[in-house]
C-alpha atoms as a PDB file:
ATOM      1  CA  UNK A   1     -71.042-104.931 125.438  1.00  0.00           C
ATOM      2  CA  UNK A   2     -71.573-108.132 127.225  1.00  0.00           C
ATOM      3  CA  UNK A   3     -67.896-109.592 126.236  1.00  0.00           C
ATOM      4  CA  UNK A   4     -66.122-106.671 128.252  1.00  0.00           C
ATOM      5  CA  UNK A   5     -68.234-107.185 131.200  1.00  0.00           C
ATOM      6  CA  UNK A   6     -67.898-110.750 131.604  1.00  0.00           C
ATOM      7  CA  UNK A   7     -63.704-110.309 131.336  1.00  0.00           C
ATOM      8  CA  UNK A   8     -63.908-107.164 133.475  1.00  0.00           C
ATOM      9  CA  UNK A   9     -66.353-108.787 135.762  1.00  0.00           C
ATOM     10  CA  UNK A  10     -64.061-111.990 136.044  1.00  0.00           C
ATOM     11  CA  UNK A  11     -60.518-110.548 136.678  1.00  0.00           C
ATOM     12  CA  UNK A  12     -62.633-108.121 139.531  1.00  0.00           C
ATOM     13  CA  UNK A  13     -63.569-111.195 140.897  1.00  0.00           C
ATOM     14  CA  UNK A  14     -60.143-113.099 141.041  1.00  0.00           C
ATOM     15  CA  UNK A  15     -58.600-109.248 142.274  1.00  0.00           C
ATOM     16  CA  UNK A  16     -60.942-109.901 145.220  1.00  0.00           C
ATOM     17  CA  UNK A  17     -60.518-113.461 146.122  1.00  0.00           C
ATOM     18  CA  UNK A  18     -56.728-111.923 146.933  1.00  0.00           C
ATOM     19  CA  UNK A  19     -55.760-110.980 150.262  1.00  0.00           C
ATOM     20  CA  UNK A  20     -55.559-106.733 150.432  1.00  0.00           C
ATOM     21  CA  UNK A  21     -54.970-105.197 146.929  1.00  0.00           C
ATOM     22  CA  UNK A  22     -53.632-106.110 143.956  1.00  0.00           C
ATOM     23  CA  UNK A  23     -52.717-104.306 140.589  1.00  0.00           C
ATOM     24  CA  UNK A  24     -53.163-105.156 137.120  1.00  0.00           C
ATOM     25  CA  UNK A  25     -51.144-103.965 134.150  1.00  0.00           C
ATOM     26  CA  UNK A  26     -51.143-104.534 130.837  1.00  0.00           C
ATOM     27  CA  UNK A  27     -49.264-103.886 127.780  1.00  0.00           C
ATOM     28  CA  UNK A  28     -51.153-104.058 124.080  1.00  0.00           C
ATOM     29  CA  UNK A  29     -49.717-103.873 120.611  1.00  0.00           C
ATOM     30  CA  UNK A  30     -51.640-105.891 117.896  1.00  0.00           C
ATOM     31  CA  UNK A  31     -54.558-105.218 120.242  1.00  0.00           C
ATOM     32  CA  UNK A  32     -54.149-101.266 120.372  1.00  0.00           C
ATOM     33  CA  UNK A  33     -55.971-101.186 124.066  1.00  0.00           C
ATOM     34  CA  UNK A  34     -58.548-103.170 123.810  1.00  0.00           C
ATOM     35  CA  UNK A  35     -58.075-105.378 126.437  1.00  0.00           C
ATOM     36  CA  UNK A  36     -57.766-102.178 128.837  1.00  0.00           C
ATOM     37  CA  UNK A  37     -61.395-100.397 127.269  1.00  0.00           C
ATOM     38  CA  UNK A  38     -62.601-103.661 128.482  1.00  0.00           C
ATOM     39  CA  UNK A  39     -61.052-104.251 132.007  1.00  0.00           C
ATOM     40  CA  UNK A  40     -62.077-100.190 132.480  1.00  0.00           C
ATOM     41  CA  UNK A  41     -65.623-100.704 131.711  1.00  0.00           C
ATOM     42  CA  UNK A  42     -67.026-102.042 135.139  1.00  0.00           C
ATOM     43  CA  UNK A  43     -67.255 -99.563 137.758  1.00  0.00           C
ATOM     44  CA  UNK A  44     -64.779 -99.712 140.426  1.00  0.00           C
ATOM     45  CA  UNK A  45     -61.955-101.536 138.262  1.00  0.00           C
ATOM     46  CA  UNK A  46     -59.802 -98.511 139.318  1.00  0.00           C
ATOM     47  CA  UNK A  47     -59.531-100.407 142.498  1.00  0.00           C
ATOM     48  CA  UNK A  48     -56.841-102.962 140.798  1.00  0.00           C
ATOM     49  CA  UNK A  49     -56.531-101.865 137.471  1.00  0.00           C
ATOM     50  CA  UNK A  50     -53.834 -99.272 137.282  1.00  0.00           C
ATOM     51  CA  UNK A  51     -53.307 -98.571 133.738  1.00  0.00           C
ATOM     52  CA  UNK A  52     -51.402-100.301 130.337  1.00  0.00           C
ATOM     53  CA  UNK A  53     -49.424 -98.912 127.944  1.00  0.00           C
ATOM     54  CA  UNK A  54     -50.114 -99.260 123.898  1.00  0.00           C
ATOM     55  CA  UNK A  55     -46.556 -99.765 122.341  1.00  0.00           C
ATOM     56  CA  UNK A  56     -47.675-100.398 118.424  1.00  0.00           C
ATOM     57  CA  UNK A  57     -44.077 -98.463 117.510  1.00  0.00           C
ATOM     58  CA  UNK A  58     -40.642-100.878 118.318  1.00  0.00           C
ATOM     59  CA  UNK A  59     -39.159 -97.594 119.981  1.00  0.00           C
ATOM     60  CA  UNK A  60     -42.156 -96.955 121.997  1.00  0.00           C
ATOM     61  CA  UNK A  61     -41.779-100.691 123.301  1.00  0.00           C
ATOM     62  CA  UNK A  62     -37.944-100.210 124.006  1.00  0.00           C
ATOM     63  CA  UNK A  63     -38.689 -96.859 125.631  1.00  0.00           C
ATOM     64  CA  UNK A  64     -41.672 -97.119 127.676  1.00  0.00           C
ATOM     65  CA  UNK A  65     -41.286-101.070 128.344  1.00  0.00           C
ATOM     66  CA  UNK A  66     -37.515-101.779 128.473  1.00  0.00           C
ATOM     67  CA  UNK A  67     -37.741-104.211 125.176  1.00  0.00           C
ATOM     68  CA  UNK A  68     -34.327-104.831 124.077  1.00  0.00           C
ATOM     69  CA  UNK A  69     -33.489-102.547 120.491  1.00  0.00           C
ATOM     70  CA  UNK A  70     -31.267-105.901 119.526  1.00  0.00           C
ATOM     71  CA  UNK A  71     -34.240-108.322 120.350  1.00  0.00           C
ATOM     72  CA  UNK A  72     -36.750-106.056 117.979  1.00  0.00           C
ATOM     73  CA  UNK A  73     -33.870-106.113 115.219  1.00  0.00           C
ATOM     74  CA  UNK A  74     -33.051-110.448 115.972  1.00  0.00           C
ATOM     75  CA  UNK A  75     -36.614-111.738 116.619  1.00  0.00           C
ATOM     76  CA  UNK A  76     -39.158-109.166 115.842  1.00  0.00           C
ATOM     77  CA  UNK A  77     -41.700-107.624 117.150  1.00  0.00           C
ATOM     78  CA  UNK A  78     -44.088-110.472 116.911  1.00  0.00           C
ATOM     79  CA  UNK A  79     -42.353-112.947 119.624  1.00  0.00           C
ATOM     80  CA  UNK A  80     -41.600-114.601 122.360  1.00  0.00           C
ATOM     81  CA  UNK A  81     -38.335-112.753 124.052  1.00  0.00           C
ATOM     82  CA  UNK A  82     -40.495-109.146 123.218  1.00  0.00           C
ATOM     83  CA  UNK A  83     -43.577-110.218 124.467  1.00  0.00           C
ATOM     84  CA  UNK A  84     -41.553-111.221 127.886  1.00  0.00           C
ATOM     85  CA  UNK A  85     -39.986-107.965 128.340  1.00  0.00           C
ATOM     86  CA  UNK A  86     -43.154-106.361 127.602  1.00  0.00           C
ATOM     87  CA  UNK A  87     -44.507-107.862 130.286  1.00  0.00           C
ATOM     88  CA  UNK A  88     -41.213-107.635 132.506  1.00  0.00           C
ATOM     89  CA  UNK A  89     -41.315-103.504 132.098  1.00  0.00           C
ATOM     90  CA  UNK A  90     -44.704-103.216 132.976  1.00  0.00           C
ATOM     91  CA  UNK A  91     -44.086-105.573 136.366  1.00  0.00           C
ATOM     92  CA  UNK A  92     -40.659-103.174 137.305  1.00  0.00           C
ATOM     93  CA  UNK A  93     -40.598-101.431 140.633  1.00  0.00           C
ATOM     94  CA  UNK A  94     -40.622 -98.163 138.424  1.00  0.00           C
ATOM     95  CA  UNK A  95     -42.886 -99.360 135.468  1.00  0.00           C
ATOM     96  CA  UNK A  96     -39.764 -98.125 133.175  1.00  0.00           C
ATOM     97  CA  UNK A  97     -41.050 -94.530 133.447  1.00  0.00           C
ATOM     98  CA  UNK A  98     -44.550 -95.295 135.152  1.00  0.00           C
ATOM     99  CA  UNK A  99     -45.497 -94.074 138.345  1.00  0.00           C
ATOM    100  CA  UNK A 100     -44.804 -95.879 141.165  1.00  0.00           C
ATOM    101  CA  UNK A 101     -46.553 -98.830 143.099  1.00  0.00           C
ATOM    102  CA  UNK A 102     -49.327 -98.274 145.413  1.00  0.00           C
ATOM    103  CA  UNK A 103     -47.399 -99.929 148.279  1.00  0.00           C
ATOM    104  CA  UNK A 104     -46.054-103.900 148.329  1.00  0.00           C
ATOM    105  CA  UNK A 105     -49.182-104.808 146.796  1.00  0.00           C
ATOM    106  CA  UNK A 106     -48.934-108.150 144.118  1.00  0.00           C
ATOM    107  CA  UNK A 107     -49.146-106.864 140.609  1.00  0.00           C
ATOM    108  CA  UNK A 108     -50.018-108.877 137.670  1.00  0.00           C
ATOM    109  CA  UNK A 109     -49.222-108.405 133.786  1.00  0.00           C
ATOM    110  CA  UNK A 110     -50.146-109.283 130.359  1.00  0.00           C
ATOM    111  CA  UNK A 111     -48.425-108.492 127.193  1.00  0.00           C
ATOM    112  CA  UNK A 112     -49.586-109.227 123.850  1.00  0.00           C
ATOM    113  CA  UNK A 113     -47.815-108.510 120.190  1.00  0.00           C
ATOM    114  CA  UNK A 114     -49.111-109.680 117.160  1.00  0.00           C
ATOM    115  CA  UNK A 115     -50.008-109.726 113.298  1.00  0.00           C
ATOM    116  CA  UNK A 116     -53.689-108.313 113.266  1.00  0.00           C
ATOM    117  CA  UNK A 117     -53.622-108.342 109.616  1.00  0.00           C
ATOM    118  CA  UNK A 118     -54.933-107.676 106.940  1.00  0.00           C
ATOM    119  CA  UNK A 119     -51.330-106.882 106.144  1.00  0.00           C
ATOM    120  CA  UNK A 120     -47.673-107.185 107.778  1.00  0.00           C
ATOM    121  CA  UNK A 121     -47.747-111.211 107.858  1.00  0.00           C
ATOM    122  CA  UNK A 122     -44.886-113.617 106.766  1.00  0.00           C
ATOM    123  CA  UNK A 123     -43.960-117.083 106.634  1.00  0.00           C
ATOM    124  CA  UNK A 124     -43.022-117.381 109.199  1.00  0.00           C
ATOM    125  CA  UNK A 125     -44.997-114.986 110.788  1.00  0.00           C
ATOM    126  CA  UNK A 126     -48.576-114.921 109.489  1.00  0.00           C
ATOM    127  CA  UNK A 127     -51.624-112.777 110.029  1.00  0.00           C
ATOM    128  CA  UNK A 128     -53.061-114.109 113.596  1.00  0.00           C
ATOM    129  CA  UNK A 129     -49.557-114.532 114.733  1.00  0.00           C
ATOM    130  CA  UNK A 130     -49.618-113.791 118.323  1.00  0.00           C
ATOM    131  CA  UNK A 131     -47.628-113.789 121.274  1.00  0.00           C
ATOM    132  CA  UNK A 132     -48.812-113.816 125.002  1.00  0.00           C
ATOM    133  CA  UNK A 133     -46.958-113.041 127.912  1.00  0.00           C
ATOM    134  CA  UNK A 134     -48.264-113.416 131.748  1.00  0.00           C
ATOM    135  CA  UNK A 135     -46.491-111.980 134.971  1.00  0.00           C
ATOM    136  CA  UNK A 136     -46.949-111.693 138.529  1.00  0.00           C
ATOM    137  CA  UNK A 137     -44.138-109.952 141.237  1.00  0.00           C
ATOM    138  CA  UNK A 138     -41.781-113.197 142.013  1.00  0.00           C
ATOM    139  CA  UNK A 139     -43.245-115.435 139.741  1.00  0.00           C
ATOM    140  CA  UNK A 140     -41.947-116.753 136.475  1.00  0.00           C
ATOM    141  CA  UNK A 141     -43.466-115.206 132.971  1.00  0.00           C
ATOM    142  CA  UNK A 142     -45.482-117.463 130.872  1.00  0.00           C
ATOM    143  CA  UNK A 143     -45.822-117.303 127.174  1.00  0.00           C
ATOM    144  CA  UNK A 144     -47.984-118.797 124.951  1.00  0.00           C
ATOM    145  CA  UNK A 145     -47.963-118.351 120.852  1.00  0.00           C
ATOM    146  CA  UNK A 146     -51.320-118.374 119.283  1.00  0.00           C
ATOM    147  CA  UNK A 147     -52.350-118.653 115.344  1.00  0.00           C
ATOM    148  CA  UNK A 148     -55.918-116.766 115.820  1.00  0.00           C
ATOM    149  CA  UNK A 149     -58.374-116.979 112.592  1.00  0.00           C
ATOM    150  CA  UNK A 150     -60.247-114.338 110.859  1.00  0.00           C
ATOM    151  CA  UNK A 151     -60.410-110.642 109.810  1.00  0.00           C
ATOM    152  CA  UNK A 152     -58.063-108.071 112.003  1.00  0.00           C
ATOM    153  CA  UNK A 153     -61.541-107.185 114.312  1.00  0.00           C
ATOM    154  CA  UNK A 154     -61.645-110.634 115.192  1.00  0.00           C
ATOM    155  CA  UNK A 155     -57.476-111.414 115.950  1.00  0.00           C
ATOM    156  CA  UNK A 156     -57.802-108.309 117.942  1.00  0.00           C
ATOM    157  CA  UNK A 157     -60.893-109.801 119.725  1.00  0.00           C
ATOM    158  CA  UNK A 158     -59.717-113.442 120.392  1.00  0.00           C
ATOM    159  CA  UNK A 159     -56.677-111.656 121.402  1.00  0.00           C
ATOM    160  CA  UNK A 160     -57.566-109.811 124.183  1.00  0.00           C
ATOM    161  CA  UNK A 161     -60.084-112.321 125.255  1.00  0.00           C
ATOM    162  CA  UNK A 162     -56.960-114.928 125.509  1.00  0.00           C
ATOM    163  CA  UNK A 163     -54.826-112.679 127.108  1.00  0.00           C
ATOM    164  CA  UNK A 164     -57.472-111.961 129.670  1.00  0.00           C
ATOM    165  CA  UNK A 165     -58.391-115.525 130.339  1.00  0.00           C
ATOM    166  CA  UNK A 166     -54.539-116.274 130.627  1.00  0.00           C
ATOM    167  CA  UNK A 167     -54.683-113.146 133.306  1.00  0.00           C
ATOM    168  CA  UNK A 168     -57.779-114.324 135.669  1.00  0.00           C
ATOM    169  CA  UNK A 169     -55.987-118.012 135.784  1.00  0.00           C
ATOM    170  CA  UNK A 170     -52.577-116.400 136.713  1.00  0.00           C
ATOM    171  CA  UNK A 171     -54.473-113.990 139.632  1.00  0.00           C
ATOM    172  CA  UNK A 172     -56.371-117.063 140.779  1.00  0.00           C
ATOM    173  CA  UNK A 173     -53.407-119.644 140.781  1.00  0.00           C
ATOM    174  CA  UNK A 174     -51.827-117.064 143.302  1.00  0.00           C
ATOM    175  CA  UNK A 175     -54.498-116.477 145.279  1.00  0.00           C
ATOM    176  CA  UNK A 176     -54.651-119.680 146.538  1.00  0.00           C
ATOM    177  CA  UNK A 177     -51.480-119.618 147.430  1.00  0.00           C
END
């Protein structure tokens, strides 16, 4: 339990050095929510946590994220352009079919798509493939491509704990802006 606190207990902590409200989002594949159980597990993350969406199916990324059906079919799920527009649908003024913003408030993202394993990996492609991507209203999205070790518990775990840490340094390089 003491991994989900310490990433839940950081990202509160960048939310707050913000001026007024923010919102995180966050959109899992390979990871099947884990990052969100963990951001949900400190009281009073409701206050800038407002929700993420699991996409594990391609047409549940192209419907409820926006991801391109030629991008799926050209690069794959596992990559960079997918993992952007993950990230891009979840940082839209609508959310591509999620409620609306609270307001003008900044909002921050994180996408991640990947080979958990044990299964599904290729050459080029192989188990522990993963793809990052970070967002924040007017700011560029960042990606990152990471070959994580081990068993699909632990890809899923380094996962979410990257994608978090590539979250709190996002929220705190614009709060100190």
């Amino acid at each position: 339990m003491r991994e989900p606190l310490l990433v839940a207990t950081a990202l509160a902590f960048a939310a707050d050095r913000g001026t007024g409200t923010v919102e995180v989002r966050t959109a899992e594949s390979c990871t099947g929510g884990l990052l969100a159980s963990w951001l949900t597990c400190l009281p009073g993350s409701s206050r800038w946590y407002a929700g993420g969406v699991v996409s594990y199916a391609n047409d549940r990324k192209q419907a409820w994220l926006g991801v391109k059906g030629d991008d799926l079919t050209r690069h794959g799920a596992v990559s960079e352009s997918v993992a952007q527009q993950m990230v891009l649908g979840l940082l839209a003024p609508d959310g591509h079919n999620a409620s609306a913003l609270a307001g003008d408030c900044p909002r921050f993202g994180v996408a991640i798509t990947g080979v958990a394993g044990p299964g599904g990996g290729s050459i080029d492609k192989p188990v522990g493939t993963v793809w990052f991507a970070w967002g924040a209203s007017g700011q560029p999205v960042l990606t990152q491509r990471s070959s994580l070790a081990g068993g699909r518990w632990q890809v899923q775990r380094q996962a979410a704990r990257w994608a978090a840490s590539g979250l709190f340094g996002l929220m705190i390089r614009s709060s100190a802006r």
